[in-house]
PDB file of N, CA and C in Angstrom:
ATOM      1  N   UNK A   1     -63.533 141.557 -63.883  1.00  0.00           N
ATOM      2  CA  UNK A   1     -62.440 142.426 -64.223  1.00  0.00           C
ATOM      3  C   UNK A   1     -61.138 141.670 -64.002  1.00  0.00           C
ATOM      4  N   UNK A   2     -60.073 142.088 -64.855  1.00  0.00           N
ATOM      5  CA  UNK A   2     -58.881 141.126 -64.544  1.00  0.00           C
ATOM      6  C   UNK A   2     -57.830 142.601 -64.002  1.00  0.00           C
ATOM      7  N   UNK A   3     -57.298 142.258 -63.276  1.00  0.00           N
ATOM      8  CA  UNK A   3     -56.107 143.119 -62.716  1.00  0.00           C
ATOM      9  C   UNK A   3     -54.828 142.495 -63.112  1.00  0.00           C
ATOM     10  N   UNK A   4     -54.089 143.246 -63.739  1.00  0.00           N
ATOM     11  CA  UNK A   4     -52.963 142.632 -64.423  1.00  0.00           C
ATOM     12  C   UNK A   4     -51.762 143.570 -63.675  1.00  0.00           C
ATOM     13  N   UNK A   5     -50.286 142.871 -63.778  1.00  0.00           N
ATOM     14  CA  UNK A   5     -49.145 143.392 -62.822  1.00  0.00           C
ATOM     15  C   UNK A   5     -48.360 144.673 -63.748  1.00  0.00           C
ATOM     16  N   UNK A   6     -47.321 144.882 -63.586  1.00  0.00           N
ATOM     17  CA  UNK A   6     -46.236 146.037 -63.912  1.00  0.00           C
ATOM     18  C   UNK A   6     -45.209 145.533 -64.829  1.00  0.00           C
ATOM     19  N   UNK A   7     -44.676 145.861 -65.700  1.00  0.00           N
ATOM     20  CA  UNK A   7     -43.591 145.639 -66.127  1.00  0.00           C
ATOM     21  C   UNK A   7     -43.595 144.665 -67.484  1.00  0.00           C
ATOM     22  N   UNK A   8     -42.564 144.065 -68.340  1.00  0.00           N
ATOM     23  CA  UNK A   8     -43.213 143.476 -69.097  1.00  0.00           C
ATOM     24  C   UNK A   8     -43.924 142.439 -69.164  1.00  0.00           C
ATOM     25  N   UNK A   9     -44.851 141.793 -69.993  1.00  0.00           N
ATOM     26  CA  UNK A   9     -45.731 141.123 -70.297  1.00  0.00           C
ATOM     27  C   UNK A   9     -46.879 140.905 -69.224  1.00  0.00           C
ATOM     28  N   UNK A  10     -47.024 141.985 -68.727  1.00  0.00           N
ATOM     29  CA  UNK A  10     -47.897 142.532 -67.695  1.00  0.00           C
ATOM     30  C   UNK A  10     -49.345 141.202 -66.952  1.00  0.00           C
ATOM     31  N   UNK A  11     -48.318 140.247 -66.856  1.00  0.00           N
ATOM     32  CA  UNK A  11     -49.245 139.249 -65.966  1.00  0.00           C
ATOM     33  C   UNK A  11     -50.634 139.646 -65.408  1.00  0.00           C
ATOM     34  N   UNK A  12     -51.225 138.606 -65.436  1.00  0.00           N
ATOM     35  CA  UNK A  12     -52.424 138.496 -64.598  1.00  0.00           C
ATOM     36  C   UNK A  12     -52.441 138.716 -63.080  1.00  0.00           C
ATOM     37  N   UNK A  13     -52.704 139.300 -62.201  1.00  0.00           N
ATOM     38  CA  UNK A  13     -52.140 138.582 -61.025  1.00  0.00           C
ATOM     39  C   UNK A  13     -54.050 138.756 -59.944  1.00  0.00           C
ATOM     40  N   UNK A  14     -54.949 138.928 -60.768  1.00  0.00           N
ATOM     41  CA  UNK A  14     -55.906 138.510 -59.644  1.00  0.00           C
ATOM     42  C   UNK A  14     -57.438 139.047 -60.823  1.00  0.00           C
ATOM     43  N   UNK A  15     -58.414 138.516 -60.757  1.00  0.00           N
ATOM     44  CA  UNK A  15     -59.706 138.307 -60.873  1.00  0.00           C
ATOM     45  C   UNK A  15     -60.747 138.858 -60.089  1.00  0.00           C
ATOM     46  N   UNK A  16     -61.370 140.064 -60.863  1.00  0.00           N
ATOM     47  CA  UNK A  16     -62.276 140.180 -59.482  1.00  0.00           C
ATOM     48  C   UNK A  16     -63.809 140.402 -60.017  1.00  0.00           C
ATOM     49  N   UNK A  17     -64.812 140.673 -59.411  1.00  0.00           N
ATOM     50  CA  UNK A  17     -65.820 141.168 -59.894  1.00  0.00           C
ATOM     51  C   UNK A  17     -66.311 142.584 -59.953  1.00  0.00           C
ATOM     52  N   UNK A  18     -66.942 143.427 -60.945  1.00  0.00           N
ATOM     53  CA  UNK A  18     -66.924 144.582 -61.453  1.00  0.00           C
ATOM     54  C   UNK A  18     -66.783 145.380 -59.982  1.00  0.00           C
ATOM     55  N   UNK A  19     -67.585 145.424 -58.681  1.00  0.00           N
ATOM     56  CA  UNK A  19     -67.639 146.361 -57.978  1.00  0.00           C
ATOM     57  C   UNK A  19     -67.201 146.129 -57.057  1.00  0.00           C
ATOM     58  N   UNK A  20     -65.795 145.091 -56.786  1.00  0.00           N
ATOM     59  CA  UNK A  20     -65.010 145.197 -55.957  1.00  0.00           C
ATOM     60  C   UNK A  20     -63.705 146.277 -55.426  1.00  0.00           C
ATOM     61  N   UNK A  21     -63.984 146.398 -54.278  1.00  0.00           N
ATOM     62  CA  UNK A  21     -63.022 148.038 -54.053  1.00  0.00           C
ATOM     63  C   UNK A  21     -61.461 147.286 -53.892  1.00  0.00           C
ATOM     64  N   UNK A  22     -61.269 145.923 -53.646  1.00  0.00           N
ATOM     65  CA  UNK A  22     -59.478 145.586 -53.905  1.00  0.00           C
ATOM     66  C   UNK A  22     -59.130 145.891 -55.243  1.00  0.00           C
ATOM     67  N   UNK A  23     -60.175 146.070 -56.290  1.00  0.00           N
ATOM     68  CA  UNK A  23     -59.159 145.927 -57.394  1.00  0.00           C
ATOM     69  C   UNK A  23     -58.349 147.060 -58.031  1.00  0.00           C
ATOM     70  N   UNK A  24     -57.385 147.185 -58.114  1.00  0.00           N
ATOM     71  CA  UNK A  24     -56.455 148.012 -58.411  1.00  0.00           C
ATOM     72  C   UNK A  24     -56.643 149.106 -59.808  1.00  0.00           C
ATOM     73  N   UNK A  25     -55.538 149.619 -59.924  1.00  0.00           N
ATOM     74  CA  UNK A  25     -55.754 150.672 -61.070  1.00  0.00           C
ATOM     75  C   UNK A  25     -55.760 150.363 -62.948  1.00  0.00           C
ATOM     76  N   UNK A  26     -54.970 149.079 -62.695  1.00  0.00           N
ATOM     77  CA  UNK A  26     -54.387 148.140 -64.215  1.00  0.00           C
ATOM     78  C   UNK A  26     -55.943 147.315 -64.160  1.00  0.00           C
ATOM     79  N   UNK A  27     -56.812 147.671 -64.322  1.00  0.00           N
ATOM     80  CA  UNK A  27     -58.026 146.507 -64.398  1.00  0.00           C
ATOM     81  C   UNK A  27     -58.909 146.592 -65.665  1.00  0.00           C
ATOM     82  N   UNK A  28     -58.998 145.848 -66.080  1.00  0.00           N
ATOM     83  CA  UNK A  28     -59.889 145.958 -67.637  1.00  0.00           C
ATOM     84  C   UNK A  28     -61.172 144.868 -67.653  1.00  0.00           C
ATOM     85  N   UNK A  29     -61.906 145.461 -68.234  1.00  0.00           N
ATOM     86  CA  UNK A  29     -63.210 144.563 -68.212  1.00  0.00           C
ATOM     87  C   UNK A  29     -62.902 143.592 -69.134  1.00  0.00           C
ATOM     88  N   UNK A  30     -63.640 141.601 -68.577  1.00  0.00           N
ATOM     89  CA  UNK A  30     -63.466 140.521 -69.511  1.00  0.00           C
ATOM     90  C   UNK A  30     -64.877 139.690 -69.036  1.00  0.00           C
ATOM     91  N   UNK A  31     -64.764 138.775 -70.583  1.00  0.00           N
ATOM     92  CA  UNK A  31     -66.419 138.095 -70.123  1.00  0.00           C
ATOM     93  C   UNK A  31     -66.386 137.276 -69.395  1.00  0.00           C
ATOM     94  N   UNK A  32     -67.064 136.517 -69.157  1.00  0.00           N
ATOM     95  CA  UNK A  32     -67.771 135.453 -67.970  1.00  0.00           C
ATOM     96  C   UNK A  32     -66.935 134.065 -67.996  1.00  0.00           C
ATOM     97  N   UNK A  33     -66.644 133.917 -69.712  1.00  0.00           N
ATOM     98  CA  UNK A  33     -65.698 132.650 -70.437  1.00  0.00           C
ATOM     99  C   UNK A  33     -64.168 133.267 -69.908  1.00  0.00           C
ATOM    100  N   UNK A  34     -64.271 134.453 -70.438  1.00  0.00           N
ATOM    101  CA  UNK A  34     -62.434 134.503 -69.644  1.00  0.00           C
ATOM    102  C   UNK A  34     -62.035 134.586 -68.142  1.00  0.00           C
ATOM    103  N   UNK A  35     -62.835 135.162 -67.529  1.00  0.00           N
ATOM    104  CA  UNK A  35     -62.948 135.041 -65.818  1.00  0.00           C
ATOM    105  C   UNK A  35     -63.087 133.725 -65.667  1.00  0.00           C
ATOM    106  N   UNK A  36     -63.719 132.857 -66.138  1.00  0.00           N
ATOM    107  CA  UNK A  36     -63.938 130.762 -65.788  1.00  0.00           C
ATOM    108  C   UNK A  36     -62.476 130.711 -66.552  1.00  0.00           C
ATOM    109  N   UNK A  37     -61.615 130.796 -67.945  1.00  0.00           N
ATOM    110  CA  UNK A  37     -60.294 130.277 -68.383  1.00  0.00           C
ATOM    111  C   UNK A  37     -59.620 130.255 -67.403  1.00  0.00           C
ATOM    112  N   UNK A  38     -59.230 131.369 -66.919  1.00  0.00           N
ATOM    113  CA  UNK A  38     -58.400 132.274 -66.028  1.00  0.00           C
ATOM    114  C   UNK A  38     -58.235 131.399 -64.874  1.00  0.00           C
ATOM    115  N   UNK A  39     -59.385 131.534 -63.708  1.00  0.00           N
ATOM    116  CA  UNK A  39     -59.556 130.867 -63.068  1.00  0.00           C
ATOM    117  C   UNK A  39     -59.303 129.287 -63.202  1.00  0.00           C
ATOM    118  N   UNK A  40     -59.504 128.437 -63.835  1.00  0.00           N
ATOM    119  CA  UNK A  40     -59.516 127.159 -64.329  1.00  0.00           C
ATOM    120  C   UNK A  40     -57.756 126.929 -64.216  1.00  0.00           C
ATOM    121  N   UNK A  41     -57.308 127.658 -64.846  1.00  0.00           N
ATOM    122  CA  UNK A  41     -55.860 128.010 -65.018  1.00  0.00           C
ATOM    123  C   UNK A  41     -54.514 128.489 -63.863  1.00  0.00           C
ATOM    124  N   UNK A  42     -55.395 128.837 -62.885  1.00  0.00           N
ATOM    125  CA  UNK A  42     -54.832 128.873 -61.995  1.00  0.00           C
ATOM    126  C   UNK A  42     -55.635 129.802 -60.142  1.00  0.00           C
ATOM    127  N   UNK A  43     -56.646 129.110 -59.359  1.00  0.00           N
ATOM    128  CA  UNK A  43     -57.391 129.425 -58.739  1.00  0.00           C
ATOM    129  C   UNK A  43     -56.948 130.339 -57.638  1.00  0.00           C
ATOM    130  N   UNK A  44     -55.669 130.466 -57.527  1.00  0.00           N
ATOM    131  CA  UNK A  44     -55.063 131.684 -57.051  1.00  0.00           C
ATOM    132  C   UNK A  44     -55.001 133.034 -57.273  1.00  0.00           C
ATOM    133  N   UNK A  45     -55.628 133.502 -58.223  1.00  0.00           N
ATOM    134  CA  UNK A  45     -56.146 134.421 -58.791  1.00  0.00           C
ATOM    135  C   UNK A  45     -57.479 135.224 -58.534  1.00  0.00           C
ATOM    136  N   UNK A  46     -58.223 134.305 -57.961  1.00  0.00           N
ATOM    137  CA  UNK A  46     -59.439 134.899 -57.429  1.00  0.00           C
ATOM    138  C   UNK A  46     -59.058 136.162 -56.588  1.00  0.00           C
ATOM    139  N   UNK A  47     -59.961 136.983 -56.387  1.00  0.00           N
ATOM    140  CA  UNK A  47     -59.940 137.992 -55.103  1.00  0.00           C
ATOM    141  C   UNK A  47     -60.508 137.608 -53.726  1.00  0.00           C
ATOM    142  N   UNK A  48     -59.671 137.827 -52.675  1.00  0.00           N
ATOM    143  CA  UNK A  48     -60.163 137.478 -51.941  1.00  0.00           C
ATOM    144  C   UNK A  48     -61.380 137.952 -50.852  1.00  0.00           C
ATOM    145  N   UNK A  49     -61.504 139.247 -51.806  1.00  0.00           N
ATOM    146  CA  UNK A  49     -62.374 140.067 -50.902  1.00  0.00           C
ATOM    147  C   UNK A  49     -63.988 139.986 -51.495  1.00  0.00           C
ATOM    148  N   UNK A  50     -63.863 139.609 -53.204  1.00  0.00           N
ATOM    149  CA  UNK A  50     -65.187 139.825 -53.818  1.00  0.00           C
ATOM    150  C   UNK A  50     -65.470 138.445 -54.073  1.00  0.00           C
ATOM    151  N   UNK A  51     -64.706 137.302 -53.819  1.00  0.00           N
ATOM    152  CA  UNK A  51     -64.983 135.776 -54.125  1.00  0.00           C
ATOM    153  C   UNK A  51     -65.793 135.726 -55.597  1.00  0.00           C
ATOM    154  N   UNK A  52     -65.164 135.855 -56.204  1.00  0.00           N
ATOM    155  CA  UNK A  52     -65.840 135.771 -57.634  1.00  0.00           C
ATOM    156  C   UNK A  52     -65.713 134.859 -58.003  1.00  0.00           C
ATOM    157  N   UNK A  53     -64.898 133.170 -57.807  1.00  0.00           N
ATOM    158  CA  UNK A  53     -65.083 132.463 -57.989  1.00  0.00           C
ATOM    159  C   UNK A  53     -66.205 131.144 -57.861  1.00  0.00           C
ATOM    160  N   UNK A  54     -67.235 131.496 -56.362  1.00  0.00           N
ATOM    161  CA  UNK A  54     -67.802 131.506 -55.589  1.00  0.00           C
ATOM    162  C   UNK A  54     -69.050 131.282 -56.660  1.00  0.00           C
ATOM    163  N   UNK A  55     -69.299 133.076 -57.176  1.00  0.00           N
ATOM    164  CA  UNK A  55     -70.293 133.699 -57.875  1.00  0.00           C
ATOM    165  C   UNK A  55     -70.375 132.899 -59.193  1.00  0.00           C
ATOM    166  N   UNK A  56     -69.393 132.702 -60.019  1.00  0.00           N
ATOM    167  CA  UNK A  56     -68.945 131.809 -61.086  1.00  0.00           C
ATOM    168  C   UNK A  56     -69.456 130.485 -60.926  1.00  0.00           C
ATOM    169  N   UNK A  57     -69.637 130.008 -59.758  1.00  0.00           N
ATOM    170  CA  UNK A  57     -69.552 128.379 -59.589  1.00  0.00           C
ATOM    171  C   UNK A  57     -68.377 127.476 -59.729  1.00  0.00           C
ATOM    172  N   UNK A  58     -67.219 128.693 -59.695  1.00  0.00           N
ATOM    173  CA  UNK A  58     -65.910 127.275 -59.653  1.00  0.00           C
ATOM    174  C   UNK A  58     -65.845 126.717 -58.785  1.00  0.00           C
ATOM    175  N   UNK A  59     -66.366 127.161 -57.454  1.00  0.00           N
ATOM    176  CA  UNK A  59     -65.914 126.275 -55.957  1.00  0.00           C
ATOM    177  C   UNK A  59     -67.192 126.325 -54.995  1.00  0.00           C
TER     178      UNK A  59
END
């Protein structure tokens, strides 16, 4: 799931996996290729509670 911010052009601001309870209310489901772009793009984005990067194999 990607959690995206407020206001215009409503940034990315974190990555999580479907049944994580940090992720916020702005969250929309994305595939497996855009969760690895995303990530790739900037690894600050991960969540820190569901480590989905982890699960992915980025790290």
């Amino acid at each position: 799931m990607v959690e995206q911010g407020i206001g215009v052009g409503r940034r990315v601001v974190a990555v999580h996996q479907g049944w994580c309870p940090m992720s916020g209310k702005r969250t929309s489901p994305i595939t497996r290729d855009e969760a690895l772009r995303l990530l790739g793009e900037d690894t600050e984005r991960t969540c820190l509670q569901c480590w989905l990067d982890t699960d992915l194999g980025v790290l």
